[in-house]
Protein backbone atom coordinates (compact mmCIF):
# COMPACT_ATOMS: atom_id res chain seq x y z
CA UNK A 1 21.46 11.20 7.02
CA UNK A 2 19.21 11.90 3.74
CA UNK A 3 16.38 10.06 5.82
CA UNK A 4 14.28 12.30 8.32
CA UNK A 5 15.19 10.56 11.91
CA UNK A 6 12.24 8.64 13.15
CA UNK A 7 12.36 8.55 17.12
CA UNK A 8 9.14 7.53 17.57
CA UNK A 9 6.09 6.70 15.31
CA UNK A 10 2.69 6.90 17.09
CA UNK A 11 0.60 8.66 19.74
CA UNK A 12 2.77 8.73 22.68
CA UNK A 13 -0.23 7.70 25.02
CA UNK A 14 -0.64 4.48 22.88
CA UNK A 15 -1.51 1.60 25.29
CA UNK A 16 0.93 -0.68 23.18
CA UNK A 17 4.69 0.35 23.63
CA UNK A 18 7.53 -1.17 21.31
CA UNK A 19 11.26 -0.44 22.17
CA UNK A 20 13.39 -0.72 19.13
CA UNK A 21 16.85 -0.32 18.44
CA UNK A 22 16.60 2.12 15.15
CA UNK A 23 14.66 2.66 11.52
CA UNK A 24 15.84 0.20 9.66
CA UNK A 25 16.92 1.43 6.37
CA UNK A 26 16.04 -0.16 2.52
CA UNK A 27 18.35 1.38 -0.05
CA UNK A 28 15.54 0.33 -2.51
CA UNK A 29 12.60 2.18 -0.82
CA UNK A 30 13.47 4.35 1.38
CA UNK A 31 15.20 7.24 -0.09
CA UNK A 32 11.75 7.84 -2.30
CA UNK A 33 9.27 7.22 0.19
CA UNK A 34 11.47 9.96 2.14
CA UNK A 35 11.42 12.84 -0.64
CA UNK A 36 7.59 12.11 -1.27
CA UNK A 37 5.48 14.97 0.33
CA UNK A 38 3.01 12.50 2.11
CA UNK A 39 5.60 11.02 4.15
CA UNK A 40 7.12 14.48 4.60
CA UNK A 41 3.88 15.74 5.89
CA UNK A 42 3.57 12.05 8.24
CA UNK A 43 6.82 12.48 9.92
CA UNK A 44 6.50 16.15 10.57
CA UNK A 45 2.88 15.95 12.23
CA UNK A 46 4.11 12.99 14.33
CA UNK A 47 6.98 14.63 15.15
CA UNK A 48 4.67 17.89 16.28
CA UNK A 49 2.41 15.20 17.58
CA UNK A 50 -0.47 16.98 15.23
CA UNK A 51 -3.55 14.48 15.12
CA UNK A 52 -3.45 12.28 12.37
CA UNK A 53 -6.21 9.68 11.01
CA UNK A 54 -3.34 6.80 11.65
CA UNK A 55 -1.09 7.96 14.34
CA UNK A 56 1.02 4.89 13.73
CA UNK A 57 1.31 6.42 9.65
CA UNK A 58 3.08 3.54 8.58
CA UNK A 59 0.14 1.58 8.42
CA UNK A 60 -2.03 4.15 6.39
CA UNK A 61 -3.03 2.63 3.27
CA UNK A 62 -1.54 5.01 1.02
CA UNK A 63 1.83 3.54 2.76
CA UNK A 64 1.40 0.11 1.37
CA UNK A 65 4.16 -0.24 -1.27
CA UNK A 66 7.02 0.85 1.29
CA UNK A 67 9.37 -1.71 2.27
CA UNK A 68 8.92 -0.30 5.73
CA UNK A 69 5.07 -0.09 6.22
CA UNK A 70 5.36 -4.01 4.90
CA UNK A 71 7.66 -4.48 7.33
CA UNK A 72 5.65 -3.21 10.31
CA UNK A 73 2.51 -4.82 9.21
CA UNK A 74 4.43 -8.04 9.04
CA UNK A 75 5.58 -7.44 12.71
CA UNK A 76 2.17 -6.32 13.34
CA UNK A 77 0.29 -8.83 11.91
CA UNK A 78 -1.40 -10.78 14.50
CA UNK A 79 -2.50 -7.35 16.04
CA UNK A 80 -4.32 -6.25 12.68
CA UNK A 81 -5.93 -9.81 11.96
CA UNK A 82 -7.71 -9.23 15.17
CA UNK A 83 -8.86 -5.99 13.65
CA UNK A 84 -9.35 -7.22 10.28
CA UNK A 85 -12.03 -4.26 9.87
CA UNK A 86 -10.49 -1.20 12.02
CA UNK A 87 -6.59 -0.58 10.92
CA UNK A 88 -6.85 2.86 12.15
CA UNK A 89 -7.62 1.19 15.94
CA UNK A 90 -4.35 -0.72 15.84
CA UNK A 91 -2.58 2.68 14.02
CA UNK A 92 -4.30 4.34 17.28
CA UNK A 93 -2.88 1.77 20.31
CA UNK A 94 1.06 1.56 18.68
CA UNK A 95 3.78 3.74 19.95
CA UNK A 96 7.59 2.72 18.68
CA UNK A 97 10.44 4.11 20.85
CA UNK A 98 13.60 4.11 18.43
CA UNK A 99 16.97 4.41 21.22
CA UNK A 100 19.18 5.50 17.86
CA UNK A 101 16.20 7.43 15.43
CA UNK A 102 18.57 7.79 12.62
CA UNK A 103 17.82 5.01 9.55
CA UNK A 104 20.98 2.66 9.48
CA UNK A 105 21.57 -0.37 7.49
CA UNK A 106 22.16 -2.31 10.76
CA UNK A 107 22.79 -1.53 14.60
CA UNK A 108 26.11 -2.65 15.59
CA UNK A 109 28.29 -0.37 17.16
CA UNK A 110 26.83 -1.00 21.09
CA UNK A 111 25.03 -3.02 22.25
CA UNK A 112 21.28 -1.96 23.40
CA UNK A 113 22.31 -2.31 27.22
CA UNK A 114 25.26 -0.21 26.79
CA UNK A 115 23.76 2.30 25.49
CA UNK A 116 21.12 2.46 28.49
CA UNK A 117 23.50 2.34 30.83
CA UNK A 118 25.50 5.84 28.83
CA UNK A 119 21.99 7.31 29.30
């Protein structure tokens, strides 16, 4: 609970949708990329959906040494070699949908279907 929650991450008109359990959550990184004002600032304008120069802020440059933004851009890889010059156009067509937004460890208490079915 000492993470902000994370429901979504992106412009929610992104033509690129990914459907995700929860955050993940790295005991190593995460608690100081969360008290650091420019994530702060990153998850409060997404959450207001306030324009930002990467709407998908994880992959923001000044992200880089996070375990999640490496995390991401591994996932996201194939999608930013084909834009090896324009990172902000990928940051611009990603939306993640997080069912559970709170940062666990691991997912494990239902399973994704029966939580769909509760909603």
């Amino acid at each position: 609970m000492e993470l902000f929650p994370e429901p979504f991450i992106g412009r929610v008109d992104a033509p690129i949708v990914l459907l995700n359990l929860n955050p993940g959550f790295d005991v190593q990184s995460d608690p100081d990329w969360h008290r650091k004002s420019i994530m702060r600032e990153a998850v409060a304008d997404n959450l207001s959906r306030r324009a930002q120069e990467y709407p998908f802020y994880l992959l923001r440059p000044d992200f880089v040494g996070s375990a999640i933004a490496k995390w991401w851009r591994t996932l996201l890889a194939p999608w930013i070699a084909d834009h090896p010059d324009n990172l902000k156009q990928v940051a611009r067509s990603v939306l993640a949908v997080e069912l559970f937004p709170y940062h666990s460890k691991k997912y494990g208490r239902y399973r994704a279907r029966d939580a769909i079915v509760c909603l």
